[in-house]
C-alpha atoms as a PDB file:
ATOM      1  CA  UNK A   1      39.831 124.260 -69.223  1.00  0.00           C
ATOM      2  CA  UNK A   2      39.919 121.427 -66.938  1.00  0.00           C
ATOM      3  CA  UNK A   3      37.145 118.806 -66.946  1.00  0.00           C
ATOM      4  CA  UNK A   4      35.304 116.951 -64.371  1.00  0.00           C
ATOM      5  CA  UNK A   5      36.018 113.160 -64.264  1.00  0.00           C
ATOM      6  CA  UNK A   6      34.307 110.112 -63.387  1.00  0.00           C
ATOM      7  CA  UNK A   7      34.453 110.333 -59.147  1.00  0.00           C
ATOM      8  CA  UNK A   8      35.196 107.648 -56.827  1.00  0.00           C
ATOM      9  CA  UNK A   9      33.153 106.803 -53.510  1.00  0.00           C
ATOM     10  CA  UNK A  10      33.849 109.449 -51.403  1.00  0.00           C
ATOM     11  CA  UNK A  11      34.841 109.214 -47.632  1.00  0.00           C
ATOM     12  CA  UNK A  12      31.772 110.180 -45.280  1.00  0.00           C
ATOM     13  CA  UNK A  13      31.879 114.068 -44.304  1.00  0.00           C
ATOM     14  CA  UNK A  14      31.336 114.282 -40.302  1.00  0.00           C
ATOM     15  CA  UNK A  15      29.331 117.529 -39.626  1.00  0.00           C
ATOM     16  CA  UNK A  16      28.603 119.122 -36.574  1.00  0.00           C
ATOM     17  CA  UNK A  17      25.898 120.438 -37.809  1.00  0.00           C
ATOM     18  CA  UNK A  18      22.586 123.321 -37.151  1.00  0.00           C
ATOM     19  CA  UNK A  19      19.233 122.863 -38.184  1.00  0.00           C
ATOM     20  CA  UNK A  20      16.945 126.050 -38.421  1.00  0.00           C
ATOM     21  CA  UNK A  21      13.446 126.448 -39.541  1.00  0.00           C
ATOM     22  CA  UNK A  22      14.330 129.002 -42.214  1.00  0.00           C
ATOM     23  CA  UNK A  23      11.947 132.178 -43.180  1.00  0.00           C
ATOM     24  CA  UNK A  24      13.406 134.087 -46.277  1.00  0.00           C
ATOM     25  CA  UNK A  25      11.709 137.211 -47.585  1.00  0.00           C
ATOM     26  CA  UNK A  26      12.579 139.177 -51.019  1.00  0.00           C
ATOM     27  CA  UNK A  27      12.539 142.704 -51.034  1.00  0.00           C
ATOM     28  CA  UNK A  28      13.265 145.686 -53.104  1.00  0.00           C
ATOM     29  CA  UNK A  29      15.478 146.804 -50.318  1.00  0.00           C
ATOM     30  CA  UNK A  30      15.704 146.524 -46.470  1.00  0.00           C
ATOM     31  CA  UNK A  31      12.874 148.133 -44.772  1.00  0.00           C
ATOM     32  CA  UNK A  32      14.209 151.755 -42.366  1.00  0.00           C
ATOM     33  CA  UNK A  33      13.906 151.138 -38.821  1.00  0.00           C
ATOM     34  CA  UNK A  34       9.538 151.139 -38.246  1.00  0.00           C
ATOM     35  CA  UNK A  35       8.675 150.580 -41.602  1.00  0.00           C
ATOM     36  CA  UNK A  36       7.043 147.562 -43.136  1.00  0.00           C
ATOM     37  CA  UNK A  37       7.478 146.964 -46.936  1.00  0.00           C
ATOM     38  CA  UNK A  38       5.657 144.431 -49.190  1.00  0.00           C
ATOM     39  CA  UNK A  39       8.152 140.950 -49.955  1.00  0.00           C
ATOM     40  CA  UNK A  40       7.919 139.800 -53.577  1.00  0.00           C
ATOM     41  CA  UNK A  41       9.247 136.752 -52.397  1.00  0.00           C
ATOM     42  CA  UNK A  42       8.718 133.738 -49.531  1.00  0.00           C
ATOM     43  CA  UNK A  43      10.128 130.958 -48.504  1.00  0.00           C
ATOM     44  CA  UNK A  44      10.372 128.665 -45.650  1.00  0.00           C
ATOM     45  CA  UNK A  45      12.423 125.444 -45.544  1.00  0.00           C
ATOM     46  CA  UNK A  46      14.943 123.541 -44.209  1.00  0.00           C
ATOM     47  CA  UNK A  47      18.504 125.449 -42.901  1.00  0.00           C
ATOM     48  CA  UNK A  48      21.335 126.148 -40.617  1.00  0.00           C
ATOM     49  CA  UNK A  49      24.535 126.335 -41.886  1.00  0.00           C
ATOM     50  CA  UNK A  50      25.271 123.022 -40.373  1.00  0.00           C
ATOM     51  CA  UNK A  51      22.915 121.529 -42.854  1.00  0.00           C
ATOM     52  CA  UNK A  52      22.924 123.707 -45.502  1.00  0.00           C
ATOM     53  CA  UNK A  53      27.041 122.381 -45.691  1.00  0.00           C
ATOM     54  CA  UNK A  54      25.879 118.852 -45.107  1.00  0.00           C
ATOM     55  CA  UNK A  55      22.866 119.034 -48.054  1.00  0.00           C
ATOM     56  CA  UNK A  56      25.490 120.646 -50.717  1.00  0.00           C
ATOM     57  CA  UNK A  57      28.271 118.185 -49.661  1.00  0.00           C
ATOM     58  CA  UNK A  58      25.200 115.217 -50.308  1.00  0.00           C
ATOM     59  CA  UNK A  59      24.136 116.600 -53.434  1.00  0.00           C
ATOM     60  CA  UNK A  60      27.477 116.513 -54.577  1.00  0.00           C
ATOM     61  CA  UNK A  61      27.773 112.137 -53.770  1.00  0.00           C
ATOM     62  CA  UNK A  62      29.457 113.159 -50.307  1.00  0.00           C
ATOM     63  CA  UNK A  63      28.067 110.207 -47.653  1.00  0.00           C
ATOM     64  CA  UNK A  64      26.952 112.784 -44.785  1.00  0.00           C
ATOM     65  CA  UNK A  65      27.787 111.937 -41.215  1.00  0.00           C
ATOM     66  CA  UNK A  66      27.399 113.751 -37.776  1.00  0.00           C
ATOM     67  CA  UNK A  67      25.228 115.529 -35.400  1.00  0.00           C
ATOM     68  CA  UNK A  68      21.971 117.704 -35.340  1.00  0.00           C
ATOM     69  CA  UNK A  69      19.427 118.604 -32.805  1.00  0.00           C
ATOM     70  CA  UNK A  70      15.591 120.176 -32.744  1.00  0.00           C
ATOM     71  CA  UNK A  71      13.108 120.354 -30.251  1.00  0.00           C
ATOM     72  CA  UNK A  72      10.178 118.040 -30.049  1.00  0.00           C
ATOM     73  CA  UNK A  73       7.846 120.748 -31.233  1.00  0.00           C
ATOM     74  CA  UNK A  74       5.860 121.689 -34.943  1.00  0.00           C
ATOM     75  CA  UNK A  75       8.955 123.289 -36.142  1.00  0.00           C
ATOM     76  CA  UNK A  76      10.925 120.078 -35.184  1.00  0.00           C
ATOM     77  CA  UNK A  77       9.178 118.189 -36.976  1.00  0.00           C
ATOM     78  CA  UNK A  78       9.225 119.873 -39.879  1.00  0.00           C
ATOM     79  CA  UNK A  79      12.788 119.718 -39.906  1.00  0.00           C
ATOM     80  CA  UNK A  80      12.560 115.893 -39.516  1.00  0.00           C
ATOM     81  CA  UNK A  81      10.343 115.600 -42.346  1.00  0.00           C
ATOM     82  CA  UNK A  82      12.856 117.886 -44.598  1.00  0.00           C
ATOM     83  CA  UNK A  83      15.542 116.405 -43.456  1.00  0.00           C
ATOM     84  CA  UNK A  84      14.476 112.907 -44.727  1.00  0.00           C
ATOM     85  CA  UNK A  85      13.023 113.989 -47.938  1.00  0.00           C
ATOM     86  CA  UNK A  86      16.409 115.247 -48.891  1.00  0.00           C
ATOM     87  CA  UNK A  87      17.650 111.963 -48.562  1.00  0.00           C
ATOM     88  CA  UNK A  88      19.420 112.557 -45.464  1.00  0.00           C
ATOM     89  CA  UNK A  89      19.403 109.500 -42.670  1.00  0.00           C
ATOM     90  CA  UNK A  90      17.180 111.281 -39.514  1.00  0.00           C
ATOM     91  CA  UNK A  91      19.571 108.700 -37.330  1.00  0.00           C
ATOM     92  CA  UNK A  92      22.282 112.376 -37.600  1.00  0.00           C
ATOM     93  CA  UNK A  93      19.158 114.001 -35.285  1.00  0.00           C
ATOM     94  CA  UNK A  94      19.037 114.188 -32.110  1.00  0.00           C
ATOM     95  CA  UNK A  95      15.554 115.088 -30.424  1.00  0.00           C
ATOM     96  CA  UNK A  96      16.585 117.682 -26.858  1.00  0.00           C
ATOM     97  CA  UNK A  97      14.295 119.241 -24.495  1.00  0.00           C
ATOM     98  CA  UNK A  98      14.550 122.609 -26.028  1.00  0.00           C
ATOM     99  CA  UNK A  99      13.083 124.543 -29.081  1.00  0.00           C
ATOM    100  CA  UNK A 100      13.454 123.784 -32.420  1.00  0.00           C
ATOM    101  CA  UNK A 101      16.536 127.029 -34.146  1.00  0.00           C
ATOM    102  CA  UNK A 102      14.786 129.366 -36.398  1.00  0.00           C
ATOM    103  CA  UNK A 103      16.523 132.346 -38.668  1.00  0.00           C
ATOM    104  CA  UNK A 104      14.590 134.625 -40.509  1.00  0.00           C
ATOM    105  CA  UNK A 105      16.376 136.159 -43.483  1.00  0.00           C
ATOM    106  CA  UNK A 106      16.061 139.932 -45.514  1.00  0.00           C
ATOM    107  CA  UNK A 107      16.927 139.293 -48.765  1.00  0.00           C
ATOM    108  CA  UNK A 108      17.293 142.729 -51.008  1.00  0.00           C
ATOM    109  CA  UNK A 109      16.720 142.879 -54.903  1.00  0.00           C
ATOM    110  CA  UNK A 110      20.792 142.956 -55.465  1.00  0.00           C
ATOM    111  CA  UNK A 111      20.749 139.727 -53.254  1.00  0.00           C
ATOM    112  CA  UNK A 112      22.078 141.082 -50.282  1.00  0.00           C
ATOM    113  CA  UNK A 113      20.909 140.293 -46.763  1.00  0.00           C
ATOM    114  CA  UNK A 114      20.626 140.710 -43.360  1.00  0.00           C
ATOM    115  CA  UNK A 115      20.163 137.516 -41.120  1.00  0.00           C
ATOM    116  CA  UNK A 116      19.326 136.466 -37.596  1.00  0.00           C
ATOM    117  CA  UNK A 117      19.222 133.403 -36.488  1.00  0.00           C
ATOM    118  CA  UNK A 118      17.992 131.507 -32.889  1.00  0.00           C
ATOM    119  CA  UNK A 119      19.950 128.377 -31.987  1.00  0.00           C
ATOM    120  CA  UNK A 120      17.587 126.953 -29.655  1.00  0.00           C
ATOM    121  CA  UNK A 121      17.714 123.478 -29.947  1.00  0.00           C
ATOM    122  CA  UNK A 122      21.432 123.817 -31.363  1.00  0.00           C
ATOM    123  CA  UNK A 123      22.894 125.281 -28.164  1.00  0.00           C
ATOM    124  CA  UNK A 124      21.941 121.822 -26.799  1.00  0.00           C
ATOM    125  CA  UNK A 125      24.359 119.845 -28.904  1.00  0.00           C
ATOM    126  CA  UNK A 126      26.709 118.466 -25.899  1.00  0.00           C
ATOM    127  CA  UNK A 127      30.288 116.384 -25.987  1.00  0.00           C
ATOM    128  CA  UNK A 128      28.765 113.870 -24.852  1.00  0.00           C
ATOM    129  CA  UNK A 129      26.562 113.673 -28.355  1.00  0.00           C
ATOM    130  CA  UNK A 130      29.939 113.740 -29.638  1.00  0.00           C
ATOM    131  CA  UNK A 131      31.465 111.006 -27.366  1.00  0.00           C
ATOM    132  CA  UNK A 132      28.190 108.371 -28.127  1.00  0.00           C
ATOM    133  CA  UNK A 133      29.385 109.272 -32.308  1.00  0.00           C
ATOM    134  CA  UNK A 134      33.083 108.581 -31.810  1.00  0.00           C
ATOM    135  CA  UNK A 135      33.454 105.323 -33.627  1.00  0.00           C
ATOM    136  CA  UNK A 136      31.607 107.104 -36.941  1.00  0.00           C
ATOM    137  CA  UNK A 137      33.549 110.060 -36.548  1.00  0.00           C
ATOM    138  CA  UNK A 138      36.609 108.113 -36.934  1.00  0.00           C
ATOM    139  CA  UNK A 139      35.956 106.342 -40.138  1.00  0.00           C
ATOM    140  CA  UNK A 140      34.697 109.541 -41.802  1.00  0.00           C
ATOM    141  CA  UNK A 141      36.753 111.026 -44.155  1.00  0.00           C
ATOM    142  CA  UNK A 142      36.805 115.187 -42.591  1.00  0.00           C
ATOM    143  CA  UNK A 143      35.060 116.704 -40.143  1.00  0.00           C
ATOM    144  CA  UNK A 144      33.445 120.309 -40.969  1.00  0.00           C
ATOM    145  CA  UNK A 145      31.972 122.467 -37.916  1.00  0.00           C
ATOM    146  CA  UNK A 146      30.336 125.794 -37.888  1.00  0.00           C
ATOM    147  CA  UNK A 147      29.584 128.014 -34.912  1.00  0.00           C
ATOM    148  CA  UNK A 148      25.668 127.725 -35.029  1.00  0.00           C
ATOM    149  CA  UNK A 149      27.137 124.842 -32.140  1.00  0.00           C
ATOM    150  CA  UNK A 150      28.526 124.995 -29.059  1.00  0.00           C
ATOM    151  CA  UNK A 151      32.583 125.008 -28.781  1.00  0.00           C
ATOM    152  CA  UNK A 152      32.353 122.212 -26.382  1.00  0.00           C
ATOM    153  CA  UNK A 153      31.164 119.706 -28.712  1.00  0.00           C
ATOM    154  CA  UNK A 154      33.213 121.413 -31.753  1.00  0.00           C
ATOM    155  CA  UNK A 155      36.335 120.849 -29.694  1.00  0.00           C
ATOM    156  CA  UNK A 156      35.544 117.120 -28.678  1.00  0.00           C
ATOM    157  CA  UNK A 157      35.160 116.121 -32.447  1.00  0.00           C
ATOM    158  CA  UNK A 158      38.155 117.758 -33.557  1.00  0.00           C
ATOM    159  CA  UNK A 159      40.161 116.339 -30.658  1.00  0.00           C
ATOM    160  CA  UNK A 160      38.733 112.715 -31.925  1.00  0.00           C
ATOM    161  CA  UNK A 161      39.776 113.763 -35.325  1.00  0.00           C
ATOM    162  CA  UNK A 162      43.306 114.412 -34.255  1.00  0.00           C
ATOM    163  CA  UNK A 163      43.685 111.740 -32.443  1.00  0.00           C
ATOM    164  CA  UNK A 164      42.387 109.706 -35.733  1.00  0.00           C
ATOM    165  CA  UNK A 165      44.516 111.840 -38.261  1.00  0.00           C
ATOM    166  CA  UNK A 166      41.625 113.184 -39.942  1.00  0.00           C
ATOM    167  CA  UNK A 167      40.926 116.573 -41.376  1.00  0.00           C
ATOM    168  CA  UNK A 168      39.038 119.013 -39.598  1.00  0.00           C
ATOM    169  CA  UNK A 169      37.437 122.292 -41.034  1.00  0.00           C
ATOM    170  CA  UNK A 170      36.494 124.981 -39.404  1.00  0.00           C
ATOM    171  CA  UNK A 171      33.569 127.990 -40.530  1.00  0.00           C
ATOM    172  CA  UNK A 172      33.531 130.201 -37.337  1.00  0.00           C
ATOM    173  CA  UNK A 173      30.706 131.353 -38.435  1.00  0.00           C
ATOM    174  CA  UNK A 174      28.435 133.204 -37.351  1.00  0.00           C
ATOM    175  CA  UNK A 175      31.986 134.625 -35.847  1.00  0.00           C
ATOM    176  CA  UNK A 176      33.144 134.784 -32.477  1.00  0.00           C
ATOM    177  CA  UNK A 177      36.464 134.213 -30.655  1.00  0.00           C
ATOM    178  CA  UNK A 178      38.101 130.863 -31.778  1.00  0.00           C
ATOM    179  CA  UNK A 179      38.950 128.969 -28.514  1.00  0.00           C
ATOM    180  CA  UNK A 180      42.661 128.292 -28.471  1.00  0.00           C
ATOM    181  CA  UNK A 181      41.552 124.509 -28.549  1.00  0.00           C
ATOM    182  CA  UNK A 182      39.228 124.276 -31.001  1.00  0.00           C
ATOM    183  CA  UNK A 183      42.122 126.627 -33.005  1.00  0.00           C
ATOM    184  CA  UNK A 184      44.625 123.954 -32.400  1.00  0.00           C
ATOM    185  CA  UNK A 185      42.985 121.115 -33.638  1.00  0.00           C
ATOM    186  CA  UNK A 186      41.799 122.993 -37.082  1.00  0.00           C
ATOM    187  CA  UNK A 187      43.838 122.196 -40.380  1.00  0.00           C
ATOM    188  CA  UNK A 188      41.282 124.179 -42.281  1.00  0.00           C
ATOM    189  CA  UNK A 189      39.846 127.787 -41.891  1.00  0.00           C
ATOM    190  CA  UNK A 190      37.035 129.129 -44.001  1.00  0.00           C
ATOM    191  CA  UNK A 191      35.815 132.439 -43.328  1.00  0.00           C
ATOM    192  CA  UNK A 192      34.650 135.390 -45.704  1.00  0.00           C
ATOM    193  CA  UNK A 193      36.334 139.170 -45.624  1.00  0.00           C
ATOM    194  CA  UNK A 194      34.350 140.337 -42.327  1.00  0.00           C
ATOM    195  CA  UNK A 195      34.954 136.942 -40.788  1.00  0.00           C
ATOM    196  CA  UNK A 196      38.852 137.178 -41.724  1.00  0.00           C
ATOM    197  CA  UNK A 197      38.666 140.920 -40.273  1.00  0.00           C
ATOM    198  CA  UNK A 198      37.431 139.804 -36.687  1.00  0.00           C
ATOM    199  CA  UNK A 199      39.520 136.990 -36.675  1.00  0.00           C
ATOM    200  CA  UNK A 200      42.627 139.220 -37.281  1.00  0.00           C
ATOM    201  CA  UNK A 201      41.632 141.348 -35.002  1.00  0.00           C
ATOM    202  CA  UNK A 202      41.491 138.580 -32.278  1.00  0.00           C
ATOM    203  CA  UNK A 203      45.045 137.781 -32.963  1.00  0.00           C
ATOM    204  CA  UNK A 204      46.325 140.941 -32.936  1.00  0.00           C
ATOM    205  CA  UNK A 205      47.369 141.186 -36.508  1.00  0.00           C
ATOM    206  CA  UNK A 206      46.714 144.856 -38.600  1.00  0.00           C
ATOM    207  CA  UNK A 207      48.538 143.684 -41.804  1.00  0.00           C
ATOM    208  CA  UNK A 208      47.394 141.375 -45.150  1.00  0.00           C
ATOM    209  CA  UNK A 209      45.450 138.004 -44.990  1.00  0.00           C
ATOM    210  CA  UNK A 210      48.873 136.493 -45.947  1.00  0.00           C
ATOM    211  CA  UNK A 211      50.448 137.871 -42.743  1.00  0.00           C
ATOM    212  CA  UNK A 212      47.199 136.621 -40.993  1.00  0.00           C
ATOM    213  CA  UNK A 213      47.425 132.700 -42.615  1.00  0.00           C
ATOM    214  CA  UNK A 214      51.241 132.274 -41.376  1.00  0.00           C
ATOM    215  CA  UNK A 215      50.299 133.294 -37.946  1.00  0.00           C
ATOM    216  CA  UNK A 216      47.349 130.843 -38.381  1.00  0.00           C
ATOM    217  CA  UNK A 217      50.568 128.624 -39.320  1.00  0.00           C
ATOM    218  CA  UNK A 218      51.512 129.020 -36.287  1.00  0.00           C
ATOM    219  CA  UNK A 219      49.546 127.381 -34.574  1.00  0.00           C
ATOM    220  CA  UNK A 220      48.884 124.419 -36.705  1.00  0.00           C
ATOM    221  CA  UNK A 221      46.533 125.574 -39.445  1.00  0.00           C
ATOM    222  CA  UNK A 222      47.687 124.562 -42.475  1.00  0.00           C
ATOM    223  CA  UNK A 223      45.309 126.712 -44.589  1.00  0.00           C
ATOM    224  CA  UNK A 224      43.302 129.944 -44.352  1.00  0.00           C
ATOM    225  CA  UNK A 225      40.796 130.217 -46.924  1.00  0.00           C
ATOM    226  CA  UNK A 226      39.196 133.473 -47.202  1.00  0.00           C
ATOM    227  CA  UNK A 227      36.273 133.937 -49.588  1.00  0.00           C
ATOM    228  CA  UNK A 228      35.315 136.971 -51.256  1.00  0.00           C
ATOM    229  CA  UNK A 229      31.680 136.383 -52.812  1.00  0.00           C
ATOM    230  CA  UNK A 230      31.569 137.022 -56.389  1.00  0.00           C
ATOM    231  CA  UNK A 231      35.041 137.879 -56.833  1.00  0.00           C
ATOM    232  CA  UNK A 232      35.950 134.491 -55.797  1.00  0.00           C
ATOM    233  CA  UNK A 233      38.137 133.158 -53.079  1.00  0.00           C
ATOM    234  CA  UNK A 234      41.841 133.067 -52.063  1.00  0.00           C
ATOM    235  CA  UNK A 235      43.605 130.370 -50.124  1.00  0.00           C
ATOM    236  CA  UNK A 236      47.223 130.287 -48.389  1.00  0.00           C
ATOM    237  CA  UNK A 237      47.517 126.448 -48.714  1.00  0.00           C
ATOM    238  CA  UNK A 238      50.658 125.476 -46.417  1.00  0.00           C
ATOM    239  CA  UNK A 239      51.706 128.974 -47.006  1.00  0.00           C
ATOM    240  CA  UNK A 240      51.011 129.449 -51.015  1.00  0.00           C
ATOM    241  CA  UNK A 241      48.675 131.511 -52.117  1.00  0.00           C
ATOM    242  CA  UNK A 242      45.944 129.940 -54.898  1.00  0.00           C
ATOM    243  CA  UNK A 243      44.090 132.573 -56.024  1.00  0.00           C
ATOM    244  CA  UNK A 244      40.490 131.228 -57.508  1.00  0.00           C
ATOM    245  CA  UNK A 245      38.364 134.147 -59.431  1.00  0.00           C
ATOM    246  CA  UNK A 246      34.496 133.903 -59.185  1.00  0.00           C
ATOM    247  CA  UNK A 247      31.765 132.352 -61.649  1.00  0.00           C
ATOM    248  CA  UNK A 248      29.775 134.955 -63.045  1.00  0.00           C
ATOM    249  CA  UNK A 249      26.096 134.759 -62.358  1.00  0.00           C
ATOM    250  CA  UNK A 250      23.147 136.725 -61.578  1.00  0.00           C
ATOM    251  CA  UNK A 251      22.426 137.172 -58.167  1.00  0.00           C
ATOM    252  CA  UNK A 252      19.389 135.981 -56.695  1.00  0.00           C
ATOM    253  CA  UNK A 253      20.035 135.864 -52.926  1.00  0.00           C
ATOM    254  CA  UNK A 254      23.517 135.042 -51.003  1.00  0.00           C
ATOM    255  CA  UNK A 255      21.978 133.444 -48.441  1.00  0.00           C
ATOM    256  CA  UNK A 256      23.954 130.271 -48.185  1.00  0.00           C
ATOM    257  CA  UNK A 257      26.421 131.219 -50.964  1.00  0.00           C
ATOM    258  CA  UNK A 258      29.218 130.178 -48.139  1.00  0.00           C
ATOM    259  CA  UNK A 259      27.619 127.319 -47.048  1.00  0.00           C
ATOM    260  CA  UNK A 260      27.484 125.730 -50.615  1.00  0.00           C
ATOM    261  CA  UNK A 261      31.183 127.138 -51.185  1.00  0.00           C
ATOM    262  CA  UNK A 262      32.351 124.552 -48.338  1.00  0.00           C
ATOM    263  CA  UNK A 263      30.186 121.903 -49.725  1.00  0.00           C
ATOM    264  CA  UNK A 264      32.230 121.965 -52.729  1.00  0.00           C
ATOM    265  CA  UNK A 265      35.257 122.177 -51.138  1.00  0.00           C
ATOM    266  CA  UNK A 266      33.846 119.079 -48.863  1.00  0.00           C
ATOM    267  CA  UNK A 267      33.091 116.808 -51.821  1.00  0.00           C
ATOM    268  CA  UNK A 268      36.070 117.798 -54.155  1.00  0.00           C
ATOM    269  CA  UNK A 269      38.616 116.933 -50.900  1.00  0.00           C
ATOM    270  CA  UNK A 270      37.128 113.085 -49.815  1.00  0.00           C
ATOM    271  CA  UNK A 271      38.063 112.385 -53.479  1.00  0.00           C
ATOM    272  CA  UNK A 272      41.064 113.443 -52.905  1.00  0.00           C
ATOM    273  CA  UNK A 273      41.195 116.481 -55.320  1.00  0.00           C
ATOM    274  CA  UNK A 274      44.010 118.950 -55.280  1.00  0.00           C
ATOM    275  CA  UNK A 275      43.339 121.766 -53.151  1.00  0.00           C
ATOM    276  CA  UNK A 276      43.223 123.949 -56.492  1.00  0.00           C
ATOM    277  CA  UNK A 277      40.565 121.985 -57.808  1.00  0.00           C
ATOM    278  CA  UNK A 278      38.983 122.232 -54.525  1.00  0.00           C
ATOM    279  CA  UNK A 279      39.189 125.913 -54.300  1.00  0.00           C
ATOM    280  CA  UNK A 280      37.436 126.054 -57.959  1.00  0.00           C
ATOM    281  CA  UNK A 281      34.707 123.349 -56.839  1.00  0.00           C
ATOM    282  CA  UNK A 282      33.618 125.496 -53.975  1.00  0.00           C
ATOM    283  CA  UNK A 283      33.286 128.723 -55.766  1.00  0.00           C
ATOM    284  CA  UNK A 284      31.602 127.171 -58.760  1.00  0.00           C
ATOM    285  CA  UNK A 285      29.029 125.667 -56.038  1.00  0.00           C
ATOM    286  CA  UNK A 286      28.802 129.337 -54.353  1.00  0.00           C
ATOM    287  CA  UNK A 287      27.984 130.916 -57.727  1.00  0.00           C
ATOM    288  CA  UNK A 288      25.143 128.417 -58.587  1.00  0.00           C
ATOM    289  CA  UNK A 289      23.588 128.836 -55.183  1.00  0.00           C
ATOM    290  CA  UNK A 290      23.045 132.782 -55.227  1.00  0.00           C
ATOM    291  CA  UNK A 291      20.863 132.099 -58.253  1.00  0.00           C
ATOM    292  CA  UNK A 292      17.863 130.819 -57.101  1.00  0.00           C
ATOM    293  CA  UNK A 293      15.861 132.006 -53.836  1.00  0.00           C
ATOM    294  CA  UNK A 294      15.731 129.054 -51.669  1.00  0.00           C
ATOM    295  CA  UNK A 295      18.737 127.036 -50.617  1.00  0.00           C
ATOM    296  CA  UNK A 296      17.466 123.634 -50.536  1.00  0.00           C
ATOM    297  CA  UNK A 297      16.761 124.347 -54.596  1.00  0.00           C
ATOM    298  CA  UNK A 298      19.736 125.928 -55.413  1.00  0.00           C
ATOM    299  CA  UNK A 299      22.439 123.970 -54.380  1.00  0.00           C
ATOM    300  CA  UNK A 300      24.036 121.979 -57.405  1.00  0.00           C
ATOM    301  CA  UNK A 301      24.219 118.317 -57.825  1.00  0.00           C
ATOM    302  CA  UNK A 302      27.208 117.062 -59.886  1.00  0.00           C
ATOM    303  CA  UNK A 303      25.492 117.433 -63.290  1.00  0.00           C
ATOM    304  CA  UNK A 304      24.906 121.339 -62.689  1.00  0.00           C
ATOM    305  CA  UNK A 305      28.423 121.694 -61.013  1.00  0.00           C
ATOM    306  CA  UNK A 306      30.249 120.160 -63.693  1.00  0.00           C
ATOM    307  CA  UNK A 307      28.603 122.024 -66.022  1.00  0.00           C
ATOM    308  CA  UNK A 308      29.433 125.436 -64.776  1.00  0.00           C
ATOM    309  CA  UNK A 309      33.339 123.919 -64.210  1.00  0.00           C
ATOM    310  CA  UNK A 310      33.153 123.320 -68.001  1.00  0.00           C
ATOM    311  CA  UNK A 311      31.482 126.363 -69.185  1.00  0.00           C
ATOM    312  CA  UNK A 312      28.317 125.293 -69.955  1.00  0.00           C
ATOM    313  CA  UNK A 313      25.695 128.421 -69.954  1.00  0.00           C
ATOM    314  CA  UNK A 314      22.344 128.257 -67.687  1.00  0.00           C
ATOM    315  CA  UNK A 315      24.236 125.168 -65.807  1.00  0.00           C
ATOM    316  CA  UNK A 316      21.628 125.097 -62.715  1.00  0.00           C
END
C-alpha cells in the first residue's frame, strides 16, 4: 500500500467560493409532507460548498485564495467570526448589500439528506470582484468554482486562469446548464452520478460516462471525474479510465462528503501528485467526512488523512 510522504509547500488554491449559515438536523428519517418529527441531532456552523472545498483544501496545508461574500447582517457576522477561527484570512470576504446565504439540511439516520440552500449574499459575487483579484489569481496554483456563484464571475476567473495556464476545476454543483464558456475554459469536471446524468443530458449524450468524458474532450476538458459516494469514484483522465474504490466507514451524514472529496483532490494536485494519487486523496477525505455530523469537525487534516491512506483503523 502506498504511503504518504513528507509534502512540499503547496501552490495557493483560488476558490470562488459560497458562504452559508448552515442548519443541520438528524433524524430517524425525513419527515412526510405536514409532519414534524423530533431531530436527535443540531448543528449550525459555517458552510457553502465554496468554503466547505476551501476549509478541507486548508486543513490539508493548501494556502486558500479567492472570493466570498455575506451580508452585513447577524448571520454575516457569524460567518466572519467562523471564518477566521478556522484560520482562514477574512481579506477572501467581501461585505455586499444583500443577505447573508443560509441552507438548512435533513439529515436521515442512514446519512442521507435532503438540502436547500439560499444564496443571498452569493448571487452578489460580480466579475468585477474577480477583476480587483486578478494579480492573486494568477500566482495561485488552480482555481476550483462551484455553482453556489454566479457564471459571470466563474467565467472571468477561469478566463484569467487560461490566459495564465493554470488549472481550473469545475463542481457544477448545485447543477445547472454549464455555459459553453465557462465549459471551455474547464480542464477539470467533478460531479457525482445525478450531476453526471443532467450534464449528459445537456449534451445530448444517452450512452456510458466514458462516451460522456470524450465528448467533454471535445471541448477541452481533459478530465471528467464522476464520484459515486461510498463506492468510490471514477475518472477518465485524458481519456483513461482510473477507477478508485471507496474507504469503508460508517456513515454519519453526507453532507459535504463531495465537498471534502475535491479538497483532497485540491491539496494532493498543488503538490503535484499523480492524478491516481489524487483520485485516492479525495475519496479517502470523502469517507472521513460522512463520519461525523458537522462539516467544519469532520474534515481531515493530514494526520487523519494519511492515516486512513495507510490503513490505520478509527483514523479521524
Amino acid at each position: 500500500m502506498s504511503m504518504l510522504v513528507t509534502r512540499t509547500s503547496p501552490s495557493p488554491v483560488f476558490v470562488v467560493g459560497s458562504l452559508v449559515v448552515a442548519c443541520s438536523a438528524l433524524v430517524a428519517r425525513c419527515p412526510d409532507p405536514g409532519e414534524s418529527l423530533e431531530a436527535t441531532g443540531f448543528i449550525m456552523e459555517a458552510g457553502g460548498k465554496g468554503f466547505n472545498v476551501a476549509l478541507a483544501a486548508h486543513r490539508l496545508g493548501v494556502t486558500v485564495d479567492g472570493l466570498f461574500a455575506v451580508g452585513d447582517d447577524p448571520p454575516g457576522h457569524f460567518m466572519r467570526t467562523a471564518f477566521a477561527a478556522q484560520g482562514l484570512d477574512a481579506d477572501l470576504i467581501h461585505t455586499v448589500a444583500a443577505a447573508t446565504g443560509a441552507g438548512v439540511g435533513i439529515i436521515q439516520a442512514d446519512g442521507e439528506n435532503r438540502i436547500a440552500v439560499y444564496p443571498g449574499a452569493n448571487a452578489s459575487l460580480s466579475v468585477a470582484h474577480v477583476t480587483a483579484r486578478a494579480d492573486r489569481l494568477r500566482n495561485a496554483g488552480l482555481i476550483f468554482a462551484q455553482f453556489e456563484a454566479p457564471d459571470a464571475p466563474i467565467a472571468a476567473a477561469f478566463a484569467l486562469a487560461r490566459e495564465a495556464g493554470l488549472t481550473t476545476i469545475l463542481n457544477p454543483s448545485p447543477y445547472r446548464a454549464i455555459h459553453r464558456e465557462i465549459l471551455a475554459a474547464t480542464d477539470i469536471i467533478i460531479v457525482n452520478e445525478h450531476e453526471a446524468a443532467a450534464l449528459a443530458k445537456d449534451l445530448f449524450w444517452t450512452g456510458p460516462n466514458d462516451g460522456l468524458a470524450a465528448l467533454l474532450a471535445a471541448d477541452g476538458v481533459r478530465t471528467l471525474i464522476v464520484t459515486h459516494g461510498r463506492h468510490g469514484a471514477q475518472a477518465w483522465e485524458r481519456g483513461t479510465l482510473i477507477d478508485q474504490p471507496g474507504f469503508a466507514v460508517e456513515v454519519v451524514s453526507s453532507i459535504g462528503a463531495g465537498d471534502a472529496f475535491a479538497g483532497g483532490l485540491i491539496a494532493a494536485l498543488v503538490e503535484g501528485r499523480d492524478f491516481a494519487t489524487a483520485l485516492r486523496w479525495g475519496c479517502a477525505a470523502g469517507a472521513l467526512a460522512v463520519a461525523k455530523l458537522g462539516l467544519a469537525t469532520a474534515l481531515p487534516n493530514r494526520a487523519a488523512l494519511g492515516a486512513m491512506l495507510n490503513g490505520v483503523q478509527d483514523a479521524n
